[in-house]
C-alpha atoms as a PDB file:
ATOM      1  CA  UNK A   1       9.493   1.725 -12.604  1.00  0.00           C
ATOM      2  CA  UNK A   2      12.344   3.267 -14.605  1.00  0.00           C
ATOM      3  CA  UNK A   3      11.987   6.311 -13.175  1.00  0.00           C
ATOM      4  CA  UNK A   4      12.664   4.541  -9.270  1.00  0.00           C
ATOM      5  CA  UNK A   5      15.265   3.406 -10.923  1.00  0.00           C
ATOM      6  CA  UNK A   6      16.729   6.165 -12.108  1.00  0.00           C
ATOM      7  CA  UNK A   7      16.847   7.533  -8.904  1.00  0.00           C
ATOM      8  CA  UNK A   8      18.424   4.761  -7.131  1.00  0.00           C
ATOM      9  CA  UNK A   9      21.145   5.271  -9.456  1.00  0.00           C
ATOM     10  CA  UNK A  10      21.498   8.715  -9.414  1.00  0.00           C
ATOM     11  CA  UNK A  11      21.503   8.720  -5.394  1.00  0.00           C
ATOM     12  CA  UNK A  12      23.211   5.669  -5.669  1.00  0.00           C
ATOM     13  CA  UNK A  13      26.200   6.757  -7.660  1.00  0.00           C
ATOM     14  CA  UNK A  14      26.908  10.058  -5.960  1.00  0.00           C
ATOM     15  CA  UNK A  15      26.495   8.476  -2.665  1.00  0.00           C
ATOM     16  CA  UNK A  16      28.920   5.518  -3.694  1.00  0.00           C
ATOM     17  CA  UNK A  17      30.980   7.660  -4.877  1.00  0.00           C
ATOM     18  CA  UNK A  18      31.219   9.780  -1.935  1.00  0.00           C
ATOM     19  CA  UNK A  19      32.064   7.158   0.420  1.00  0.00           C
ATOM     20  CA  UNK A  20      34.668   5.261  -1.726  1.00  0.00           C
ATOM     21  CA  UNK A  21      35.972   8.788  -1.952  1.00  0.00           C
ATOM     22  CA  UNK A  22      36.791   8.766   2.016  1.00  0.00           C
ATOM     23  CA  UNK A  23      33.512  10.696   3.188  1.00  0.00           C
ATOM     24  CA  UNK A  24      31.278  10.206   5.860  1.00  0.00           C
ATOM     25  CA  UNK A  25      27.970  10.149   4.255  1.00  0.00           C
ATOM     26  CA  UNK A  26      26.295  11.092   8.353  1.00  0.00           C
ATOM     27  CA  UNK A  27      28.006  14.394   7.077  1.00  0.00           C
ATOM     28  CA  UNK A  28      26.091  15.111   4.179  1.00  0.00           C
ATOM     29  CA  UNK A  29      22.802  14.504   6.338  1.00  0.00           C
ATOM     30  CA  UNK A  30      21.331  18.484   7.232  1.00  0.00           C
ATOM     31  CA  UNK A  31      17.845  18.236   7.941  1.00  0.00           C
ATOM     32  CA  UNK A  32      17.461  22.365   8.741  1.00  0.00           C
ATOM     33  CA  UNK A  33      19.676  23.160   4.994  1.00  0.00           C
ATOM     34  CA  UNK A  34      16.843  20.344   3.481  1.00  0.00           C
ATOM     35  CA  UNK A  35      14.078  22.240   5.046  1.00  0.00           C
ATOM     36  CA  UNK A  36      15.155  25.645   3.760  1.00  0.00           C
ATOM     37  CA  UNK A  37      15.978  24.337   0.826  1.00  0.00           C
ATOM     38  CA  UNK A  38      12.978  22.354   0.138  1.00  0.00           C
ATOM     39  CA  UNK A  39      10.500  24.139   1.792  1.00  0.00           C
ATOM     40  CA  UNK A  40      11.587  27.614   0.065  1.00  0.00           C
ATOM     41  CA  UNK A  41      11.022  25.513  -3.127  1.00  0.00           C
ATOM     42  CA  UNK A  42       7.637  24.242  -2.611  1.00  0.00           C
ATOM     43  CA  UNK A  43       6.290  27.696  -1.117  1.00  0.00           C
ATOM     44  CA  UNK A  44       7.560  29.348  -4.331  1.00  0.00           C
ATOM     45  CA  UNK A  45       6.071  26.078  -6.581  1.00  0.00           C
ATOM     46  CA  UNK A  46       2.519  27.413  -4.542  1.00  0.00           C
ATOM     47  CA  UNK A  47       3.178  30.982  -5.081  1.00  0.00           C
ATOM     48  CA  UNK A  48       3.598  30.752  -8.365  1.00  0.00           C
ATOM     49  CA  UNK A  49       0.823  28.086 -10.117  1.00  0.00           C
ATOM     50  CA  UNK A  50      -2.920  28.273  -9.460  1.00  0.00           C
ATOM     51  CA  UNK A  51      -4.857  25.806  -7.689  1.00  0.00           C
ATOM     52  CA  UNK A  52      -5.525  23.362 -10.628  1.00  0.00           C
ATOM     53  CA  UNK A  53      -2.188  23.216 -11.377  1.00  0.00           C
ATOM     54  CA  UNK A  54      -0.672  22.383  -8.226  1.00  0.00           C
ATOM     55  CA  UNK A  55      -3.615  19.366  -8.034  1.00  0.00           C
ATOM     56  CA  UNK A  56      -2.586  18.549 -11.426  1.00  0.00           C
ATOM     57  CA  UNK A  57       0.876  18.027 -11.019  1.00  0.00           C
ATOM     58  CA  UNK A  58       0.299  16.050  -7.607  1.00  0.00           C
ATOM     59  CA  UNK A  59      -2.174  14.200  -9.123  1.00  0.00           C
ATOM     60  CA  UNK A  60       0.713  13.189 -11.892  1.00  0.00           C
ATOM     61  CA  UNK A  61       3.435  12.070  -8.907  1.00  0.00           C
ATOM     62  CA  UNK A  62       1.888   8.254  -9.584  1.00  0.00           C
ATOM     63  CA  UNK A  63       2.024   8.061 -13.024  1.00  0.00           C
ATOM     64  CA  UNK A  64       5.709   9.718 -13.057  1.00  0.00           C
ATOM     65  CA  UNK A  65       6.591   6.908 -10.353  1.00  0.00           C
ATOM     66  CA  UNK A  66       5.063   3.698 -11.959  1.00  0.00           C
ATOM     67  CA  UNK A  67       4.617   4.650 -15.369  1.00  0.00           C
ATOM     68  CA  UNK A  68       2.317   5.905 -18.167  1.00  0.00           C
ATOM     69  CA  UNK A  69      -1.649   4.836 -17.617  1.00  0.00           C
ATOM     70  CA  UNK A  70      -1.534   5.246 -21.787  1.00  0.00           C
ATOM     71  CA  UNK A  71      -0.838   2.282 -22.993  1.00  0.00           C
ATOM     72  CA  UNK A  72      -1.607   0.029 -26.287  1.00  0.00           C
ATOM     73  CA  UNK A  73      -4.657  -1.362 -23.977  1.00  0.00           C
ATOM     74  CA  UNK A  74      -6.100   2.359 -23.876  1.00  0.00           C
ATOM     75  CA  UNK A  75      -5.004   3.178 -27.318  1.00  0.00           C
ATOM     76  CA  UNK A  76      -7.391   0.435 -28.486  1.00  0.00           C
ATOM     77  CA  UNK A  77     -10.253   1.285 -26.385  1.00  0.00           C
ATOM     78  CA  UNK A  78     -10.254   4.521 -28.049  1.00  0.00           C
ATOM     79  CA  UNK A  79     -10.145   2.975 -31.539  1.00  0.00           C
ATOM     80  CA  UNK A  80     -12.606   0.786 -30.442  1.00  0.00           C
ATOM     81  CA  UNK A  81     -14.926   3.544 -29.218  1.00  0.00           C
ATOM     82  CA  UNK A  82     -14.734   5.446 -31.945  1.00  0.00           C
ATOM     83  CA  UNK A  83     -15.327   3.022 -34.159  1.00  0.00           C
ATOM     84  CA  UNK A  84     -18.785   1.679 -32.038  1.00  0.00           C
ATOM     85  CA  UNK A  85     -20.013   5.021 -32.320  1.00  0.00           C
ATOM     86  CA  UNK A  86     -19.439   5.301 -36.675  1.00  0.00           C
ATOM     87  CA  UNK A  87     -20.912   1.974 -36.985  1.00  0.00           C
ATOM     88  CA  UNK A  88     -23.511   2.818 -35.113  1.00  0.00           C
ATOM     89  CA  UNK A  89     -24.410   5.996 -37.029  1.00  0.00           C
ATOM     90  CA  UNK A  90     -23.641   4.236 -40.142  1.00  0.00           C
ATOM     91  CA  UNK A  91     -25.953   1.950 -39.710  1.00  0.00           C
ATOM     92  CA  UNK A  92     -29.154   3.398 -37.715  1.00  0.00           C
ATOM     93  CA  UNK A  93     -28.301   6.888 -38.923  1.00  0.00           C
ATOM     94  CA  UNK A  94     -26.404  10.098 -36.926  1.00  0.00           C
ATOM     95  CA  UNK A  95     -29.464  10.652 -34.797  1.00  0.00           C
ATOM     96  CA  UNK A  96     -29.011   7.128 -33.783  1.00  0.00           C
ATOM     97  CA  UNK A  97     -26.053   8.404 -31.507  1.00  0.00           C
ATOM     98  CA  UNK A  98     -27.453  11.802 -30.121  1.00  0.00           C
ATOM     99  CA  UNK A  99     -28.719   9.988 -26.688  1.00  0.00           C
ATOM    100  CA  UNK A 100     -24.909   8.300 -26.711  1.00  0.00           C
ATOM    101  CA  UNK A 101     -23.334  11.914 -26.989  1.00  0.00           C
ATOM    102  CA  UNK A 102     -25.353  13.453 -24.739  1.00  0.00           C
ATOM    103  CA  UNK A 103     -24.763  11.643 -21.610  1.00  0.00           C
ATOM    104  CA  UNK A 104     -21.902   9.951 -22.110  1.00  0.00           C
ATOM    105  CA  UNK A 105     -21.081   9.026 -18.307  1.00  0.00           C
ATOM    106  CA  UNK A 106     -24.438   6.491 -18.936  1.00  0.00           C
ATOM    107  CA  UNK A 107     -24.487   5.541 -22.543  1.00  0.00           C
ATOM    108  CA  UNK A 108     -24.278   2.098 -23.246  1.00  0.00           C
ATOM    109  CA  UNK A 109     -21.501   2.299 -25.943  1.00  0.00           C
ATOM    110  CA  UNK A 110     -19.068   4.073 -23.785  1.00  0.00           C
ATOM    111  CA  UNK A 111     -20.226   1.965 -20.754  1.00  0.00           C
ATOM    112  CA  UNK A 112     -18.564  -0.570 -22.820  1.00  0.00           C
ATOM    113  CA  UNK A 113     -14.892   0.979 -22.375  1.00  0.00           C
ATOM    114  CA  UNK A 114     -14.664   2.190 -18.233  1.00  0.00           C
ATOM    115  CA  UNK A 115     -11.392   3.679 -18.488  1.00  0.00           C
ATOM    116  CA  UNK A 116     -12.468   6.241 -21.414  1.00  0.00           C
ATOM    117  CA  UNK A 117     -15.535   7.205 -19.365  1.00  0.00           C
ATOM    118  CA  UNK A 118     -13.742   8.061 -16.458  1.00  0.00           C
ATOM    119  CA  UNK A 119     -11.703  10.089 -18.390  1.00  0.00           C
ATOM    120  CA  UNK A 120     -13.917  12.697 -18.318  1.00  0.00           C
ATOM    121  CA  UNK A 121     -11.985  15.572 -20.715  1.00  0.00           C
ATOM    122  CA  UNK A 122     -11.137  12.946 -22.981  1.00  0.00           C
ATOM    123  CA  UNK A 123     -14.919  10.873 -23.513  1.00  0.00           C
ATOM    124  CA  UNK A 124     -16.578  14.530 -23.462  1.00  0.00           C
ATOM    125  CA  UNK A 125     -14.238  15.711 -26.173  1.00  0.00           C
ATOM    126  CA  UNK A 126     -15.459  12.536 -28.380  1.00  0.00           C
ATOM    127  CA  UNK A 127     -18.757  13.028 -27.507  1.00  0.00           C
ATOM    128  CA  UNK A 128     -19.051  17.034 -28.239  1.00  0.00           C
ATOM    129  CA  UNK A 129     -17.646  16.522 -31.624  1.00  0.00           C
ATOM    130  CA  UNK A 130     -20.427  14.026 -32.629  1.00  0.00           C
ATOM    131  CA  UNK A 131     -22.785  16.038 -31.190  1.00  0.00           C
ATOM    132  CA  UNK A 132     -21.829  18.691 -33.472  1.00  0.00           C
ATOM    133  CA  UNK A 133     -22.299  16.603 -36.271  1.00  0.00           C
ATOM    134  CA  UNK A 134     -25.195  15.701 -35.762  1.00  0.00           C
ATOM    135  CA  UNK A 135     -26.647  19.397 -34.675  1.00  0.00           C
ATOM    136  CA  UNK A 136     -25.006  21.070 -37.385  1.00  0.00           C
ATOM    137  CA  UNK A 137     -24.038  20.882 -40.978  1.00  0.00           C
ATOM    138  CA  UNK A 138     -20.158  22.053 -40.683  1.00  0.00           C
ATOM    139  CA  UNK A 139     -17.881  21.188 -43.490  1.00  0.00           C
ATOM    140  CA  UNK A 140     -14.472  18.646 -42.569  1.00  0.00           C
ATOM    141  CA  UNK A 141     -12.209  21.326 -42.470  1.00  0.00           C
ATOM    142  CA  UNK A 142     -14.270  23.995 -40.233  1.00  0.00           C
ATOM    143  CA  UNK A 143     -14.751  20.993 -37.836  1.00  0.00           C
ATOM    144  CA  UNK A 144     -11.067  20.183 -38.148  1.00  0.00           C
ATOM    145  CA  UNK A 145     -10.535  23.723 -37.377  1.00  0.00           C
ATOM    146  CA  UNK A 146     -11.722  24.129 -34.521  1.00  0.00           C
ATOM    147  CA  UNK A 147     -10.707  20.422 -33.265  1.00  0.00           C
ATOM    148  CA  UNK A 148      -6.982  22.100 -33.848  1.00  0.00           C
ATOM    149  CA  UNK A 149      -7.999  24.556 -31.497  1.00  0.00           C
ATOM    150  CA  UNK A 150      -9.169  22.282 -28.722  1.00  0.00           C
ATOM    151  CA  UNK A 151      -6.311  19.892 -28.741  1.00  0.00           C
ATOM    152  CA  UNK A 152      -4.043  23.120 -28.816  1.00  0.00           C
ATOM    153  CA  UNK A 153      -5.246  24.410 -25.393  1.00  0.00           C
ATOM    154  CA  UNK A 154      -5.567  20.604 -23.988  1.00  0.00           C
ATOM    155  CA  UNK A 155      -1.991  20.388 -24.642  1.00  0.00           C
ATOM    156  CA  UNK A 156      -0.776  23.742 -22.463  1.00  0.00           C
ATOM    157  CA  UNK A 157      -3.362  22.091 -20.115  1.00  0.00           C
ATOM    158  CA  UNK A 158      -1.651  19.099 -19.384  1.00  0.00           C
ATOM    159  CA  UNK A 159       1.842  20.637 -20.111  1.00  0.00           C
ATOM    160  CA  UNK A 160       1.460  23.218 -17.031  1.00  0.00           C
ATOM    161  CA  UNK A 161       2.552  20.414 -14.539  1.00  0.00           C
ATOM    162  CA  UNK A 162       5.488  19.831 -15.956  1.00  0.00           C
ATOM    163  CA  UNK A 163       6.367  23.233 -16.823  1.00  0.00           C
ATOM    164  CA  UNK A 164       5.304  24.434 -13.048  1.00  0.00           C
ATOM    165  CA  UNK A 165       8.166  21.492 -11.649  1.00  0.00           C
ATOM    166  CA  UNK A 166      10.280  22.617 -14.166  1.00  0.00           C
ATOM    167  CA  UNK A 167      10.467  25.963 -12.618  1.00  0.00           C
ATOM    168  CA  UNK A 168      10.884  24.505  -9.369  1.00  0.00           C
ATOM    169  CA  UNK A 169      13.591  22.793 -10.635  1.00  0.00           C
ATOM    170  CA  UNK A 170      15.444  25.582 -12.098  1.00  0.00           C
ATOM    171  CA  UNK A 171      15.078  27.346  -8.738  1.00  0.00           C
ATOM    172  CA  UNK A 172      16.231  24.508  -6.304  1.00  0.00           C
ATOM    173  CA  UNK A 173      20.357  25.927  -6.883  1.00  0.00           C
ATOM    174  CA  UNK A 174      19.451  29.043  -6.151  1.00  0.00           C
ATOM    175  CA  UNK A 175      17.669  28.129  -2.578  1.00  0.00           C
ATOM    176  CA  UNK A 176      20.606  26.182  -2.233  1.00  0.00           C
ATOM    177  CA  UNK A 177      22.839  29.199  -2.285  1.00  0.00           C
ATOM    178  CA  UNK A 178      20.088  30.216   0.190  1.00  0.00           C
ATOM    179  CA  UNK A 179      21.148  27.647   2.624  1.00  0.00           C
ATOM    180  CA  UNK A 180      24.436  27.785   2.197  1.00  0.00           C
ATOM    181  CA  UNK A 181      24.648  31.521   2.685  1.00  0.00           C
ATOM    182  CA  UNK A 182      22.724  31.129   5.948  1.00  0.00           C
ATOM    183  CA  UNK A 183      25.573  28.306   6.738  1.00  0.00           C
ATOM    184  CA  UNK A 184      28.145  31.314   6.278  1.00  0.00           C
ATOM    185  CA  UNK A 185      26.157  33.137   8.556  1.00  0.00           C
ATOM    186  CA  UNK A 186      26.028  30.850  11.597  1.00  0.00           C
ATOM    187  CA  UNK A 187      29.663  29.928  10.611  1.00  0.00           C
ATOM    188  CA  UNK A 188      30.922  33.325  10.866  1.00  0.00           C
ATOM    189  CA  UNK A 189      29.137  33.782  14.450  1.00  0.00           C
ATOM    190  CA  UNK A 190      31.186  30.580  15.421  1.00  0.00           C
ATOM    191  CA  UNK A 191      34.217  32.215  14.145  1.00  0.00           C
ATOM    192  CA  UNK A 192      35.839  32.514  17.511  1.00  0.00           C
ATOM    193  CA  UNK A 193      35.555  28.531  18.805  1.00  0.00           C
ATOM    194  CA  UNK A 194      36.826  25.365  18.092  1.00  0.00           C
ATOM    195  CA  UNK A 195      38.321  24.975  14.637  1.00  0.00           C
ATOM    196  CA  UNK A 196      36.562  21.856  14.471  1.00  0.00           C
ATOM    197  CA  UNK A 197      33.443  23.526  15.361  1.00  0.00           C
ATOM    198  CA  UNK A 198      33.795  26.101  12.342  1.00  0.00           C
ATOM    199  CA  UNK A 199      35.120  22.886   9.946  1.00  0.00           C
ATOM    200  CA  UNK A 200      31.567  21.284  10.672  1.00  0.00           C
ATOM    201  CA  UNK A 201      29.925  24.810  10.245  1.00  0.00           C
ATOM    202  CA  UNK A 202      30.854  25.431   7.106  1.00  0.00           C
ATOM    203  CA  UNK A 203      30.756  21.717   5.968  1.00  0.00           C
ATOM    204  CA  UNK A 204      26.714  21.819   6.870  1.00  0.00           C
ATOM    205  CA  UNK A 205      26.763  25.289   4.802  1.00  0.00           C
ATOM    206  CA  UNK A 206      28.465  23.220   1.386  1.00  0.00           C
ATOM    207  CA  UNK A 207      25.704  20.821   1.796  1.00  0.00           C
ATOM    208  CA  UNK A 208      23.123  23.438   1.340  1.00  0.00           C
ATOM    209  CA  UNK A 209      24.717  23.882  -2.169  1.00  0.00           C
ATOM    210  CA  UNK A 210      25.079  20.372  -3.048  1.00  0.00           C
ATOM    211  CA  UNK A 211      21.443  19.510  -1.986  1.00  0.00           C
ATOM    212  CA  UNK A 212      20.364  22.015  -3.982  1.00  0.00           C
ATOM    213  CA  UNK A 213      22.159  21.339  -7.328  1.00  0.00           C
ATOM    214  CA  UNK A 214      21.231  17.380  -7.258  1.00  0.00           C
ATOM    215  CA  UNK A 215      18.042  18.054  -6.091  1.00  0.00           C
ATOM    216  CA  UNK A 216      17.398  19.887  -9.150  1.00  0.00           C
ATOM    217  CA  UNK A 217      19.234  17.663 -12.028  1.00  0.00           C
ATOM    218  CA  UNK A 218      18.694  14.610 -10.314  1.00  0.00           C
ATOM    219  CA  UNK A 219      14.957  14.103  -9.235  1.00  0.00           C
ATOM    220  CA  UNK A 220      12.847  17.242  -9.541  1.00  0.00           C
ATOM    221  CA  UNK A 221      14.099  17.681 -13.484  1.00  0.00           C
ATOM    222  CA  UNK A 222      13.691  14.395 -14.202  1.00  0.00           C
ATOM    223  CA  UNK A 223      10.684  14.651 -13.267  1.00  0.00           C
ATOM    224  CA  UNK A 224       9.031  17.406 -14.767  1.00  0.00           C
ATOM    225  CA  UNK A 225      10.734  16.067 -18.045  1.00  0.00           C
ATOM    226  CA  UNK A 226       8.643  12.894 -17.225  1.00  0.00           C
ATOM    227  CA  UNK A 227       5.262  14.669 -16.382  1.00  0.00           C
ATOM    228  CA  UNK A 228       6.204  16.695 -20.583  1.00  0.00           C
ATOM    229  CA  UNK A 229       6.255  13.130 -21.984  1.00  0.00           C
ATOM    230  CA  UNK A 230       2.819  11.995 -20.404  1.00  0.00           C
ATOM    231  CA  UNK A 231       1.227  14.932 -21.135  1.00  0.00           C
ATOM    232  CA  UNK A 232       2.785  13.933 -25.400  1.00  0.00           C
ATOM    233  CA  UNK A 233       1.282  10.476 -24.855  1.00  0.00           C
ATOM    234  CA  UNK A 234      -2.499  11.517 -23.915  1.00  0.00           C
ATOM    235  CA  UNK A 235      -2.712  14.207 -26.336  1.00  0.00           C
ATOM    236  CA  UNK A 236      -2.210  11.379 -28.926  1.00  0.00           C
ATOM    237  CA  UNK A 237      -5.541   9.936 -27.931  1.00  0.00           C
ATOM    238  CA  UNK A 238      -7.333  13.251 -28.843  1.00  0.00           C
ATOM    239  CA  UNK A 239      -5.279  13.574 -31.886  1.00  0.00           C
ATOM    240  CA  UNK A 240      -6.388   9.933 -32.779  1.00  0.00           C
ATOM    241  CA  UNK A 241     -10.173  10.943 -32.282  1.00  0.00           C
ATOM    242  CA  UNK A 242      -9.439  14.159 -34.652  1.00  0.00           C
ATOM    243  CA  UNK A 243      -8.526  11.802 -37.273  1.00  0.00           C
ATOM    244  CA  UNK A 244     -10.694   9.381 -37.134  1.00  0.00           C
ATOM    245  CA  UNK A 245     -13.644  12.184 -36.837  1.00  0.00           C
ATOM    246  CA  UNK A 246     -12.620  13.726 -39.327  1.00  0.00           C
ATOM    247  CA  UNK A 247     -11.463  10.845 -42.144  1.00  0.00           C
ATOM    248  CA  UNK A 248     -15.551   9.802 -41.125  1.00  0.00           C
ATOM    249  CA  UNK A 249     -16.872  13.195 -42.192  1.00  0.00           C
ATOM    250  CA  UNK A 250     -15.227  12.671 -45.666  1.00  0.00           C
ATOM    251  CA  UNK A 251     -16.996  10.167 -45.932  1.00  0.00           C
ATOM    252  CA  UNK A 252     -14.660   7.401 -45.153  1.00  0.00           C
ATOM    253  CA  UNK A 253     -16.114   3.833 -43.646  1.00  0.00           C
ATOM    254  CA  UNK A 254     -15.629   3.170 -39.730  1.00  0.00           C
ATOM    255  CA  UNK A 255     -13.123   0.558 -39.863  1.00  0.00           C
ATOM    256  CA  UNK A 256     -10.810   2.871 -42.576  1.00  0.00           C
ATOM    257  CA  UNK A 257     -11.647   5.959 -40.702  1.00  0.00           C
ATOM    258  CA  UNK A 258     -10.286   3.942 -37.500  1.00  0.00           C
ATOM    259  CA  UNK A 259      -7.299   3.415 -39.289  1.00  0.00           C
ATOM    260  CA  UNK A 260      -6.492   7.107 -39.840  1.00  0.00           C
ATOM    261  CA  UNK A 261      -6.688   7.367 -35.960  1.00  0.00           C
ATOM    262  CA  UNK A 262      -4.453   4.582 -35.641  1.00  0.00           C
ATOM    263  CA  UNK A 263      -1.985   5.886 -37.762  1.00  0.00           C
ATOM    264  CA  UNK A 264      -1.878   8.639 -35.492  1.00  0.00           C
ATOM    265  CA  UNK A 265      -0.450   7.221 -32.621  1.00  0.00           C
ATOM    266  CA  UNK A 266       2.976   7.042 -31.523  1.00  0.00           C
ATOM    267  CA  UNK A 267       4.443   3.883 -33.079  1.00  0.00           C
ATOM    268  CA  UNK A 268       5.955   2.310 -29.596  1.00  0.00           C
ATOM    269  CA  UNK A 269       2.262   1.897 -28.778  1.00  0.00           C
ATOM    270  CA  UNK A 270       0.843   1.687 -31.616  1.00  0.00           C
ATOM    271  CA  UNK A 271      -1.508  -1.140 -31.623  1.00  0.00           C
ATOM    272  CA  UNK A 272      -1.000  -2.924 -35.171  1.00  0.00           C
ATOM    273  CA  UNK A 273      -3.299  -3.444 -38.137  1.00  0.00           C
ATOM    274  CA  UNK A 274      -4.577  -6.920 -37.388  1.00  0.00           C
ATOM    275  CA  UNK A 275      -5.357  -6.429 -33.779  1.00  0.00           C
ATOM    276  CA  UNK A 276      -7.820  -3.290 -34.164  1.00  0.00           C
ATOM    277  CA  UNK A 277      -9.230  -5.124 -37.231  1.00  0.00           C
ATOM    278  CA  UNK A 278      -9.765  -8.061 -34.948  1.00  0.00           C
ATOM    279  CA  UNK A 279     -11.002  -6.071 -32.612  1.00  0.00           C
ATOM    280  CA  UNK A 280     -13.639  -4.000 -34.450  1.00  0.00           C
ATOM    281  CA  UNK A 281     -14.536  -7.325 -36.061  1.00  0.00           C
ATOM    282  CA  UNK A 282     -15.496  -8.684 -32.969  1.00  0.00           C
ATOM    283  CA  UNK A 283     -18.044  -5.543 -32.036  1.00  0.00           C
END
């Protein structure tokens, strides 16, 4: 909701502005410089990404308009996950787990938390590392390793949205230009007629420009710097399994290895002490 916000300011304040300012705001409205300008810039955003990242980054519009879908709720269905899954293994022994691992769209532990199982990159990267564990005998810090390595190339995963609007953003002046130039153009074969004719010629062709520039710093910026942040807030859920993982393998209980994950975690969101302890308690 901040973010609708935002732009209801933004738009708000230069249109405000504009009128107090003695200007006709039915001036400023150029549907053909708005559809050179922003159609230029989304042919370029589709000439420019692959196919997964253009889904990707459409596929983040609703979380950039209403807000995160990481929240302390999901934070502690991870913890809680993780910790149903230690327990479990502490107790009945690592092969107790394999049939959990294995299929973890139907095991009955992560049935238990829907919205990690239909995260599918995130519940697959939990399961995979137990699965290791329990097929192989690799030491904490090989496993840790290549955990690094995972979360590394998740993160340029989910960064590429924001990085592709970025670019999108930077270009949006420069179409601008584009429109306005082609303003000049039609201006210049008007050159001849009505002085008022010309005023509203080149007028259109300034509008080009301005779309353009506001376009860029005051929506389509925004909101690749949005789509950066969410893809720093879901990371942390892998970087809470890594910990958690790996404070296990040293040989750490569930409920203190849980604690390692939750430590992990960015502190706005952080769920505290006393509620994963109630929560694991309750399992």
């Amino acid at each position: 909701m901040l973010f609708i916000l935002g732009v209801v300011v933004v738009f708000g304040s230069v249109g405000v502005g504009y009128v107090m300012s003695h200007g006709q705001l039915l001036a400023l409205w150029q549907p053909f410089e708005i559809l050179i300008i922003c159609g230029a810039a989304f042919g370029a955003f589709l000439l420019s990404n692959p196919w997964h990242v253009v889904w990707s980054s459409f596929r983040m519009v609703p979380q950039v308009i209403m807000g995160s879908r990481i929240n302390k709720a999901m934070y502690m269905d991870v913890l809680g996950l993780l910790y149903d899954i230690l327990n479990k293994a502490r107790r009945e022994g690592i092969m107790a787990i394999e049939s959990d691992v294995e299929n973890p769209e139907t095991s009955a532990i992560f049935s238990r938390y829907p919205v990690i199982q239909a995260n599918t990159e995130l519940s697959f990267f939990i399961a995979d590392y137990f699965r290791i564990i329990a097929a192989g005998n690799l030491t904490s810090f090989e496993l840790e390793s290549l955990m690094d390595q995972e979360i590394e190339a998740r993160l340029h995963e989910l960064e590429q949205p924001g990085m592709a609007v970025g670019k999108v953003a930077d270009a949006l002046p420069g179409f601008g230009i584009v429109a306005a130039v082609l303003g000049i153009v039609i201006t210049m074969g008007a050159i001849g007629g009505e002085i008022e004719e010309i005023g509203a010629h080149v007028a259109a062709a300034l509008v080009g420009t301005f779309s353009g520039v506001l376009l860029a710093y005051g929506l389509v910026g925004p909101m690749a710097s949005v789509m950066r942040h969410l893809a720093e807030e879901e990371i942390k859920l892998y970087e809470a399994t890594k910990a958690c993982v790996i404070a296990s393998l040293n040989g750490l209980p569930p409920q203190l290895a849980v604690e390692f994950g939750r430590k992990s975690l960015f502190t706005h969101g952080r769920p505290s002490f006393d509620e994963v302890e109630s929560k694991v308690r309750s399992r």
